[in-house]
PDB file of N, CA and C in Angstrom:
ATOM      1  N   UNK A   1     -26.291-112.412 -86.514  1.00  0.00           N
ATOM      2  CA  UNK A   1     -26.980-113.015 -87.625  1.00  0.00           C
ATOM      3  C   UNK A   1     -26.782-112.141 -88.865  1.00  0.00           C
ATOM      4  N   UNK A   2     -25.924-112.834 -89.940  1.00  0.00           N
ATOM      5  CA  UNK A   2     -26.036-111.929 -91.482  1.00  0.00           C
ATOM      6  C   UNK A   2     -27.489-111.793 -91.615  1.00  0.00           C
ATOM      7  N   UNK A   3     -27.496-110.326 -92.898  1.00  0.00           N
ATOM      8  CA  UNK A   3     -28.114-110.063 -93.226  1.00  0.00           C
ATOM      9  C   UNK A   3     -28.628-110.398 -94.927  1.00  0.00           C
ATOM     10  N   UNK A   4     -29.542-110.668 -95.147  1.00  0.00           N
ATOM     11  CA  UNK A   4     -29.870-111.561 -96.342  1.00  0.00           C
ATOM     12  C   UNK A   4     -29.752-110.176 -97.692  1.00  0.00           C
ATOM     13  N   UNK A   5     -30.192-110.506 -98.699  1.00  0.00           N
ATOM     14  CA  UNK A   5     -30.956-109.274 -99.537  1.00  0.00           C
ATOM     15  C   UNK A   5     -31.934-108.930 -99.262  1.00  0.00           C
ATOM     16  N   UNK A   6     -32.093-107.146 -99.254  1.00  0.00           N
ATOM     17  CA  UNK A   6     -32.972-106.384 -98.932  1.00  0.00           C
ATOM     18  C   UNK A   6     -34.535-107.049-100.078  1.00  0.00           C
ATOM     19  N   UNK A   7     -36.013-107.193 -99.288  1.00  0.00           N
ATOM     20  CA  UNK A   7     -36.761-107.611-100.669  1.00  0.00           C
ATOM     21  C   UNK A   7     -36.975-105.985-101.271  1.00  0.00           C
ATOM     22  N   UNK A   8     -36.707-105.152-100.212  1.00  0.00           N
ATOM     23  CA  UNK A   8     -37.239-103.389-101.046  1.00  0.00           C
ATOM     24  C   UNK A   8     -35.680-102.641-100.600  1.00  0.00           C
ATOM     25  N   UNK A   9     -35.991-102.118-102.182  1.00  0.00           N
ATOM     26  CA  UNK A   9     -34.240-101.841-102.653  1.00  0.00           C
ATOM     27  C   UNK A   9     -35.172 -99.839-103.056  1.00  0.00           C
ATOM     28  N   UNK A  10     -34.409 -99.032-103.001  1.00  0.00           N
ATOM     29  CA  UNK A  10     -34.019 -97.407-103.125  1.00  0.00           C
ATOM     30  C   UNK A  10     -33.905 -97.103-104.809  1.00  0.00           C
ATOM     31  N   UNK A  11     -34.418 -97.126-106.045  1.00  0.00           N
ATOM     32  CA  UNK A  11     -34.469 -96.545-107.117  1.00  0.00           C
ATOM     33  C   UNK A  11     -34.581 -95.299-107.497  1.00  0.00           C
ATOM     34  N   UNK A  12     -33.848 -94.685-108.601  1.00  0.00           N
ATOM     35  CA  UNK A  12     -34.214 -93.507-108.900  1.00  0.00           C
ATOM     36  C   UNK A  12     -35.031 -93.498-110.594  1.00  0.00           C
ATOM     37  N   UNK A  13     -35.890 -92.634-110.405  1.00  0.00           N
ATOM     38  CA  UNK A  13     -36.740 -92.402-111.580  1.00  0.00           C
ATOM     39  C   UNK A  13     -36.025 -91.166-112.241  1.00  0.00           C
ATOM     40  N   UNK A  14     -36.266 -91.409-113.375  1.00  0.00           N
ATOM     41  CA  UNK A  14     -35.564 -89.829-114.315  1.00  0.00           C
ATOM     42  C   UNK A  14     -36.471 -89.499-115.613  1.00  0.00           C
ATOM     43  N   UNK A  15     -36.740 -88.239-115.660  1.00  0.00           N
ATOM     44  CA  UNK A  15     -37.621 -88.235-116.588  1.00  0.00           C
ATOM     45  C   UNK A  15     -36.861 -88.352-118.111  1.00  0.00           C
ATOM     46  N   UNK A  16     -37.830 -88.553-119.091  1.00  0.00           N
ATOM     47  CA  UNK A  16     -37.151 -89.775-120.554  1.00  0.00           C
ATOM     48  C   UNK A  16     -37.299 -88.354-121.322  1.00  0.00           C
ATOM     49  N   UNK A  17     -38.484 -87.490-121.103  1.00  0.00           N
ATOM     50  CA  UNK A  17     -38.227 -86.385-121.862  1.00  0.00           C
ATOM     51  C   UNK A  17     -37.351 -85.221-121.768  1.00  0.00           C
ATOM     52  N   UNK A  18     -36.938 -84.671-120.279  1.00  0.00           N
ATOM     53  CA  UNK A  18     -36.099 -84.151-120.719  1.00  0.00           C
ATOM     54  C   UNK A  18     -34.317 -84.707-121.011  1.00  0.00           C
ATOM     55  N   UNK A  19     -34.407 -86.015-120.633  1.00  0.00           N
ATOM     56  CA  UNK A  19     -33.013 -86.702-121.053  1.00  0.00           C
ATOM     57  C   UNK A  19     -32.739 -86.330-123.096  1.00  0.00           C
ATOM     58  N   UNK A  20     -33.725 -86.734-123.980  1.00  0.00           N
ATOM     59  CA  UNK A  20     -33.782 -86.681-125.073  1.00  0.00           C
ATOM     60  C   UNK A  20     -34.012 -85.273-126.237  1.00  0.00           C
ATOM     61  N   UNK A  21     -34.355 -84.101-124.965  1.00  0.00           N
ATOM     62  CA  UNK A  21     -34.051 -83.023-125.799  1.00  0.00           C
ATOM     63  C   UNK A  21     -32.856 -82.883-126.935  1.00  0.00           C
ATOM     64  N   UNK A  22     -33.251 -81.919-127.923  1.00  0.00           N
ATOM     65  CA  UNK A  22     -32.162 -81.810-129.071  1.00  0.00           C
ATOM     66  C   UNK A  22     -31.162 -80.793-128.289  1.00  0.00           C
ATOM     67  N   UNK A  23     -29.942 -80.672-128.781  1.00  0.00           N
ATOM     68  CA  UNK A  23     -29.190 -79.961-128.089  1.00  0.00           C
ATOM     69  C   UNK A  23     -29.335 -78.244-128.295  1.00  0.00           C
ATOM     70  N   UNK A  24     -30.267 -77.858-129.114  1.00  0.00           N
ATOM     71  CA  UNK A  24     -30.376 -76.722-129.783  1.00  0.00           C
ATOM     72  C   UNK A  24     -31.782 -76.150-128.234  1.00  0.00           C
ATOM     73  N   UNK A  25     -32.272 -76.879-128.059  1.00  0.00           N
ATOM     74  CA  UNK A  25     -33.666 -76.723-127.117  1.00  0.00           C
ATOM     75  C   UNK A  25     -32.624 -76.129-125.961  1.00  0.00           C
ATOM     76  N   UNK A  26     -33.042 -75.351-125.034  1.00  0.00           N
ATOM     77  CA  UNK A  26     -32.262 -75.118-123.852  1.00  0.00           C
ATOM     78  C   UNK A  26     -32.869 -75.770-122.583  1.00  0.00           C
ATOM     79  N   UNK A  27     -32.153 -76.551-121.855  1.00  0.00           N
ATOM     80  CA  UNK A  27     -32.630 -77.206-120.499  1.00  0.00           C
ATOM     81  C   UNK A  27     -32.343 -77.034-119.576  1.00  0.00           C
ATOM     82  N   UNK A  28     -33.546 -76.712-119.099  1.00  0.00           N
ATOM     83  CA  UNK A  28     -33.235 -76.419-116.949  1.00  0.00           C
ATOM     84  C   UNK A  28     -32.353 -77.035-116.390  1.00  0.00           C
ATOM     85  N   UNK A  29     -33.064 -78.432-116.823  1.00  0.00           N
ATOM     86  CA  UNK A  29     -32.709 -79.660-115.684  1.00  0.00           C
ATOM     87  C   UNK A  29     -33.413 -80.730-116.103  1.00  0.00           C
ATOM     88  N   UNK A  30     -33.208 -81.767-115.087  1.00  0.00           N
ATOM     89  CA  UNK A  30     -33.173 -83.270-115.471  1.00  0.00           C
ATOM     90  C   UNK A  30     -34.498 -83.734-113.915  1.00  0.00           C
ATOM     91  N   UNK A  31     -35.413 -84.168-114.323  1.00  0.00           N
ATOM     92  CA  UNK A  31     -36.664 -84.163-113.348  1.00  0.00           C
ATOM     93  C   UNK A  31     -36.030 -85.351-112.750  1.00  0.00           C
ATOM     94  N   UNK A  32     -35.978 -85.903-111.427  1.00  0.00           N
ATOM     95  CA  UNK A  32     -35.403 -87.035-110.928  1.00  0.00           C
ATOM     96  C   UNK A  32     -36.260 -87.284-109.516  1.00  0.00           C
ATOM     97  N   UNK A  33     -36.410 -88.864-109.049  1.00  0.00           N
ATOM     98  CA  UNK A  33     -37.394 -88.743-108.154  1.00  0.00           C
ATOM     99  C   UNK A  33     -37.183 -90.126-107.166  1.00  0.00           C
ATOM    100  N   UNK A  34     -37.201 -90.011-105.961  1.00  0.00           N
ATOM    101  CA  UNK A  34     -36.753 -91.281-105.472  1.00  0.00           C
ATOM    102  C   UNK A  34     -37.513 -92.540-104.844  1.00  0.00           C
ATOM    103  N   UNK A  35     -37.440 -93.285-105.020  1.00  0.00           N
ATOM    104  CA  UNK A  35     -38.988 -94.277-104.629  1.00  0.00           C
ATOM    105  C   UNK A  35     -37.823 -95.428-104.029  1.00  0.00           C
ATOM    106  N   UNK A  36     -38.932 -96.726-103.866  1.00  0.00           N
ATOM    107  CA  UNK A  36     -38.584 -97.949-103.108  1.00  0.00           C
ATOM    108  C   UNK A  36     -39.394 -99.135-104.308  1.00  0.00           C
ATOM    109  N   UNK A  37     -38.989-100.071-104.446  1.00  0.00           N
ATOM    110  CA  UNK A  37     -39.626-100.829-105.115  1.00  0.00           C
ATOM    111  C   UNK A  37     -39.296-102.510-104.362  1.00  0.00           C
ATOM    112  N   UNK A  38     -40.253-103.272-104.905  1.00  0.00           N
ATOM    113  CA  UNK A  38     -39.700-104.949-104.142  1.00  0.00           C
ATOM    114  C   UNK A  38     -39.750-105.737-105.262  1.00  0.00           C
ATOM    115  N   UNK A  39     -38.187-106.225-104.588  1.00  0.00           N
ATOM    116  CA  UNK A  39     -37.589-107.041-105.388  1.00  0.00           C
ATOM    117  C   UNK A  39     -38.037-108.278-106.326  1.00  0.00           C
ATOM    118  N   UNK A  40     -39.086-108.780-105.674  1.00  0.00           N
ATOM    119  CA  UNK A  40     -39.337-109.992-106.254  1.00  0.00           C
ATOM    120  C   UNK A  40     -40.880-109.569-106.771  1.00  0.00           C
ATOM    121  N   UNK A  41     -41.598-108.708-106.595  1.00  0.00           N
ATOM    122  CA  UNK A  41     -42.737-108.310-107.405  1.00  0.00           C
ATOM    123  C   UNK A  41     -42.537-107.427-108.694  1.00  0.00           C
ATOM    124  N   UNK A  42     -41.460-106.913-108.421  1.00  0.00           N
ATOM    125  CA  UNK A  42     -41.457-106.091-109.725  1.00  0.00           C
ATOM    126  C   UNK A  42     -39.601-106.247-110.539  1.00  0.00           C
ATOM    127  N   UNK A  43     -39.468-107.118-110.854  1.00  0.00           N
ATOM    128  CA  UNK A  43     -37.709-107.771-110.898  1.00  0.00           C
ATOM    129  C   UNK A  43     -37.157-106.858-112.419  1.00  0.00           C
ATOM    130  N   UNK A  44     -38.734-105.957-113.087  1.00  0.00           N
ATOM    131  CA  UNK A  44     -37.611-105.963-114.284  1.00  0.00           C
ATOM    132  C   UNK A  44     -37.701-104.117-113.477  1.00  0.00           C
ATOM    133  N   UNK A  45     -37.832-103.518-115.213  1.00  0.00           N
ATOM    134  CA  UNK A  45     -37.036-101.849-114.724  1.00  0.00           C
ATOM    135  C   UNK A  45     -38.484-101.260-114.699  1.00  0.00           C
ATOM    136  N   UNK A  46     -38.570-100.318-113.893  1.00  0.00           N
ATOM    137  CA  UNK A  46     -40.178 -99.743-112.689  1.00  0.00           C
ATOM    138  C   UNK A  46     -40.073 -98.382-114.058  1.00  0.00           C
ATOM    139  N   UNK A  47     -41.030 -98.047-114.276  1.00  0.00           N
ATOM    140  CA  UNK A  47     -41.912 -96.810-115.313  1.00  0.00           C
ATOM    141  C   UNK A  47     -42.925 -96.165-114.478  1.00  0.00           C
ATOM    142  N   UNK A  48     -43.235 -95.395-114.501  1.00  0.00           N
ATOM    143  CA  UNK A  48     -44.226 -94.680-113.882  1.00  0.00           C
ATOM    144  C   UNK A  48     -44.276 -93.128-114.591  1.00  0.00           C
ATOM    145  N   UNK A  49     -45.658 -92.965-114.463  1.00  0.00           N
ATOM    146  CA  UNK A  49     -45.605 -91.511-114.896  1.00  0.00           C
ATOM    147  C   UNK A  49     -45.641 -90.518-113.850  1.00  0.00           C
ATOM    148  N   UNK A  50     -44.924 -89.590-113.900  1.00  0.00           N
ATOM    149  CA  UNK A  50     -45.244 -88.670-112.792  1.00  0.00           C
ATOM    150  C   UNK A  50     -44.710 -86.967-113.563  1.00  0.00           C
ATOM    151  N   UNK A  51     -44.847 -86.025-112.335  1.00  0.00           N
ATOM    152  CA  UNK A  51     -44.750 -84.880-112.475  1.00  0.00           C
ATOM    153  C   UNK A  51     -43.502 -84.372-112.631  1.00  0.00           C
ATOM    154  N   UNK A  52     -43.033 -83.383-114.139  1.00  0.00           N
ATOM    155  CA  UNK A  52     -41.660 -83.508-114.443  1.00  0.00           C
ATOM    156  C   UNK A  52     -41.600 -81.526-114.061  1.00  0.00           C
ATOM    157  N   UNK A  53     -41.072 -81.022-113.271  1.00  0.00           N
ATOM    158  CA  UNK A  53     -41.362 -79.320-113.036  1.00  0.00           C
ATOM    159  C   UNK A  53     -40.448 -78.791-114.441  1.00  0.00           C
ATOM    160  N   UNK A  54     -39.935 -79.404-115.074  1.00  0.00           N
ATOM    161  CA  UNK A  54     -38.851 -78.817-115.747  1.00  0.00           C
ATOM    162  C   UNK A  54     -39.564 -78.972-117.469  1.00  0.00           C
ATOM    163  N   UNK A  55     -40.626 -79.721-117.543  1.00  0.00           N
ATOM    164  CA  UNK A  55     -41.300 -80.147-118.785  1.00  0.00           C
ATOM    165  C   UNK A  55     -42.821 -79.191-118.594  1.00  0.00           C
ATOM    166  N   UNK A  56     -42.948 -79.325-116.951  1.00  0.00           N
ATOM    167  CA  UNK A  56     -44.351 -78.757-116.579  1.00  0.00           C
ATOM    168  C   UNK A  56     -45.506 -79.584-117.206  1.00  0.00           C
ATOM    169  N   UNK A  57     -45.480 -81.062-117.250  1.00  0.00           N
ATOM    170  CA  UNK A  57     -46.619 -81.902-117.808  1.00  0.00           C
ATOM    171  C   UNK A  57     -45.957 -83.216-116.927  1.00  0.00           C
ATOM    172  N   UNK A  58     -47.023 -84.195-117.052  1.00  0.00           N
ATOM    173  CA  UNK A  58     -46.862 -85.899-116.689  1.00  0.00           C
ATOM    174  C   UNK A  58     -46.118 -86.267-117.586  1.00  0.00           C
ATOM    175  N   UNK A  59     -44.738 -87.086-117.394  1.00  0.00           N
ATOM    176  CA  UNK A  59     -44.120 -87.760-118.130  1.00  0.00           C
ATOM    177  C   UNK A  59     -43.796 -88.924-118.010  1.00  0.00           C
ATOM    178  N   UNK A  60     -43.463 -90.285-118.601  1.00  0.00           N
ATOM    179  CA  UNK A  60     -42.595 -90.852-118.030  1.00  0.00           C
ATOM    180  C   UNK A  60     -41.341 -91.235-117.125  1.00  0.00           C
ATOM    181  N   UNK A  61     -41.573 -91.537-116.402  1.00  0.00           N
ATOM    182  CA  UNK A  61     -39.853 -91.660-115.580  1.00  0.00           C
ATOM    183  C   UNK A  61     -39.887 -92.874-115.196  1.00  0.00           C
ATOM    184  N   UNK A  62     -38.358 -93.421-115.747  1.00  0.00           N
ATOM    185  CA  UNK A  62     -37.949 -94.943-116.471  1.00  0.00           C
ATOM    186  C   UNK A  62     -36.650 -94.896-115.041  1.00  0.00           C
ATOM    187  N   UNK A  63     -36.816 -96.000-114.488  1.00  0.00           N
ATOM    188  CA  UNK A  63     -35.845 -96.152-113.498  1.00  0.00           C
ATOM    189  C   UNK A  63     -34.106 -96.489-113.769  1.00  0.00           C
ATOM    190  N   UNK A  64     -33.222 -95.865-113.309  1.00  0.00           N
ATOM    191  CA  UNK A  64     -31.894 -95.535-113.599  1.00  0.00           C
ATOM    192  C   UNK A  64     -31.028 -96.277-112.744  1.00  0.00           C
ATOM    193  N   UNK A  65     -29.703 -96.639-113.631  1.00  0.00           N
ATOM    194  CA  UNK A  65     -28.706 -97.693-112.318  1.00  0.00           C
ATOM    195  C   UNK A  65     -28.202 -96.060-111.456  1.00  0.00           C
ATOM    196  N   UNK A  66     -27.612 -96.621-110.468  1.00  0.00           N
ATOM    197  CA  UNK A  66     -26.787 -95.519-109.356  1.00  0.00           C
ATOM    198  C   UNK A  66     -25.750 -95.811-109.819  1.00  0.00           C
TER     199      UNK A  66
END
């Protein structure tokens, strides 16, 4: 028996603040985080705030293509 589309698909979150640093600022790193989301409850792009170690505060993290 095929298999249909998954309804919970593997996303990655990335944090928005340190993506947008100026280039003069010096950066660790890029906060990144991996979750599950379903397909048909949440169809557009998943936001959440969470814990960025590289900002050391709650930030946004805006979900990213693979």
């Amino acid at each position: 028996m095929a298999k249909g589309k998954d309804v919970r698909i593997r996303v990655i979150l990335q944090c928005m603040s340190c993506v947008r640093k100026d280039a003069n600022e010096e950066s660790t790193g890029i906060s990144r985080y991996s979750t599950q989301k379903n397909r048909h409850n949440t169809p557009g792009q998943l936001k959440l705030r969470k814990f960025c170690r590289y900002c050391r505060k709650h930030t946004t993290h805006d979900e990213i293509k693979k």
